[in-house]
Protein backbone atom coordinates (compact mmCIF):
# COMPACT_ATOMS: atom_id res chain seq x y z
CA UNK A 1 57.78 166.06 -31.84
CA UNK A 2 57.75 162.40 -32.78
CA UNK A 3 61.35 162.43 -31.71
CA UNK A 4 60.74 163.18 -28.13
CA UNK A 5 58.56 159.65 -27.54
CA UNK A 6 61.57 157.71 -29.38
CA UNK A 7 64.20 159.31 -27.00
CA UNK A 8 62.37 158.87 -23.90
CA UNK A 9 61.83 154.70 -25.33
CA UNK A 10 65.20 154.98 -25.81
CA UNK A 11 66.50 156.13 -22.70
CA UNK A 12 64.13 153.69 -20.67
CA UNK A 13 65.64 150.79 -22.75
CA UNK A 14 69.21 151.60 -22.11
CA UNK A 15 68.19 152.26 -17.90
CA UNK A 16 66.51 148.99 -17.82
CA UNK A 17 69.70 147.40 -19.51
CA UNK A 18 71.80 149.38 -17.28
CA UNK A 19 70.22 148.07 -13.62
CA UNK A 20 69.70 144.45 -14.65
CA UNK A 21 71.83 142.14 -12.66
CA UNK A 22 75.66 141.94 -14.09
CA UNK A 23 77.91 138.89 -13.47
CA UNK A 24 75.55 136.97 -11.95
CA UNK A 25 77.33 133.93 -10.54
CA UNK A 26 75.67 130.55 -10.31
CA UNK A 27 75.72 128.60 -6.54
CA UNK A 28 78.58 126.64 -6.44
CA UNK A 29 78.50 122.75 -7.28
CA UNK A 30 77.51 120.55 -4.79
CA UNK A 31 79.90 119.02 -2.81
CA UNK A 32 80.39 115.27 -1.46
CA UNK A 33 77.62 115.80 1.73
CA UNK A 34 79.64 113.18 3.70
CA UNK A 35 81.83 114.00 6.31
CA UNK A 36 83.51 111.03 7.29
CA UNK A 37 85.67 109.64 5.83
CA UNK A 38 87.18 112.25 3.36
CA UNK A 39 89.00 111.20 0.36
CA UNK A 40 92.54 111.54 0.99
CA UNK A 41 91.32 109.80 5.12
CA UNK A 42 92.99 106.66 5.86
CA UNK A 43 90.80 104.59 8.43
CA UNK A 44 93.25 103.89 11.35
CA UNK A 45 92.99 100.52 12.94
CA UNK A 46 91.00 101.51 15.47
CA UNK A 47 88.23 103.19 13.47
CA UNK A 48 88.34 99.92 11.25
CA UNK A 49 87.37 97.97 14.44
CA UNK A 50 84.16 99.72 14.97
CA UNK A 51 82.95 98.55 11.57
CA UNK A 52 80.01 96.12 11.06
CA UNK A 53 82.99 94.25 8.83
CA UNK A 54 85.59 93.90 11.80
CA UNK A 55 82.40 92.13 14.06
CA UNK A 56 82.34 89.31 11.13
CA UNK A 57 78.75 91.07 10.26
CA UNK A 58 78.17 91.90 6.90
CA UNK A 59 77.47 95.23 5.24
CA UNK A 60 73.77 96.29 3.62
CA UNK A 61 75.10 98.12 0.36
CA UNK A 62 71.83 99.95 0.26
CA UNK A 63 71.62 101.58 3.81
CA UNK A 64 75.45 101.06 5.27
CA UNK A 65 77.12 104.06 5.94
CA UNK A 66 80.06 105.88 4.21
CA UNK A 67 82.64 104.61 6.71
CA UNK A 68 81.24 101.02 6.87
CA UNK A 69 81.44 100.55 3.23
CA UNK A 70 85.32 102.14 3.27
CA UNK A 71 86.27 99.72 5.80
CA UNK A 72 85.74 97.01 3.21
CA UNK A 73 88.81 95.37 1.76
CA UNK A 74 89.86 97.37 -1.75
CA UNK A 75 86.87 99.95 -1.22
CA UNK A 76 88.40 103.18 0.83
CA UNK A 77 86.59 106.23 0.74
CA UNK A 78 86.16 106.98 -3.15
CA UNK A 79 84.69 103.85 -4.05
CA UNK A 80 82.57 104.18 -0.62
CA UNK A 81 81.10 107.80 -1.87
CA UNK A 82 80.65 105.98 -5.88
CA UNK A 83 78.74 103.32 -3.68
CA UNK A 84 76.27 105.59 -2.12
CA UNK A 85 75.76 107.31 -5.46
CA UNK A 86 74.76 104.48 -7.08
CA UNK A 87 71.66 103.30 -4.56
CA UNK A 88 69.67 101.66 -4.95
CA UNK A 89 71.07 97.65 -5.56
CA UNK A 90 68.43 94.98 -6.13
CA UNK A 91 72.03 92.41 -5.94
CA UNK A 92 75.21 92.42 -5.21
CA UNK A 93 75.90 92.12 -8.58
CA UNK A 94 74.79 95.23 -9.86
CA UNK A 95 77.92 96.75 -7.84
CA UNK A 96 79.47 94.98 -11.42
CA UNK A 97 76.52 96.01 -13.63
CA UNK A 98 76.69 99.61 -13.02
CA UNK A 99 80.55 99.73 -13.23
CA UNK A 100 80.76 100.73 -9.72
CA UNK A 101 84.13 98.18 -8.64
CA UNK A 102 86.31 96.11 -10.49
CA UNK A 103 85.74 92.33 -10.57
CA UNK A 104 88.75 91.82 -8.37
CA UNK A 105 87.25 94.21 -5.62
CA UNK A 106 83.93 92.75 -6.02
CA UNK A 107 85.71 88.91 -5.52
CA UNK A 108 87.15 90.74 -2.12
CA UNK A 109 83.68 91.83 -0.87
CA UNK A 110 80.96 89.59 -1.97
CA UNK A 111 80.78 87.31 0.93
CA UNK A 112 81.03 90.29 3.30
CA UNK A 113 78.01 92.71 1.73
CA UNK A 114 74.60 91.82 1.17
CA UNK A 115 71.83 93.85 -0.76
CA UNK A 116 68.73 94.43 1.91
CA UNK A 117 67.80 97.49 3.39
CA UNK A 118 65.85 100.44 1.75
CA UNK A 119 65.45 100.31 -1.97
CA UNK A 120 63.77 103.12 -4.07
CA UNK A 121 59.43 102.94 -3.48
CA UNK A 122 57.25 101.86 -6.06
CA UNK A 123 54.60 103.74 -6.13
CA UNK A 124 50.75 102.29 -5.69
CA UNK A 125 48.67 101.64 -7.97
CA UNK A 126 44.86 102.86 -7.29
CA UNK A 127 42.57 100.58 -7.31
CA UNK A 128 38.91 101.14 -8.86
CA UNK A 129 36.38 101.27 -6.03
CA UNK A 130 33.16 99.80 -7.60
């Protein structure tokens, strides 16, 4: 009789191993949320004149778009995306700091970026009511 309880353990153990979940597959990775320009896009003349860059105004690396920032001489799409990843810049600089461009893009484009728009929130201190 003391066989009968370790059977019926036995047999619940193997069900419950039976109807879990088999190849569960993770969600796959995340891919670059812009849609303009894609990597492989070359920006045509014509999209290059609606750029902030082609109007002799200068680019915020902190809120300029995807498409702004390719327009930039020696950036293109890849470095654009690398850009946006790497928010927020407190200078211009930084674009060197973090390894983001080479020093021979970066001589290109510093006269036509500049470093203002959002930058990450500190958060407030609370002060003591007394």
């Amino acid at each position: 009789m003391k066989i009968r309880p370790l059977v019926v353990c036995l047999l619940l153990v193997v069900g419950a191993w039976a109807a879990a979940p088999q190849n569960q597959q993770s969600a796959p990775p995340l891919k670059d949320q812009s849609a303009y320009p894609s990597a492989t896009h070359k920006m045509t003349p014509a999209e290059k004149s609606n750029t902030p860059e082609a109007h002799g105004q200068t680019v915020d690396l902190n809120s300029g778009s995807k498409k702004d920032l390719a327009a930039l001489p020696g950036v293109g799409p890849d470095l654009a995306q690398n850009i946006i990843m790497a928010r927020p810049f407190k200078t211009k600089e930084d674009l060197l700091r973090k390894k983001i461009i080479p020093q021979s893009t970066f001589d290109q484009i510093k006269d036509l970026v500049t470093v203002q728009g959002p930058k990450k929130q500190s958060v407030p201190t609370k002060s003591n009511p007394e």
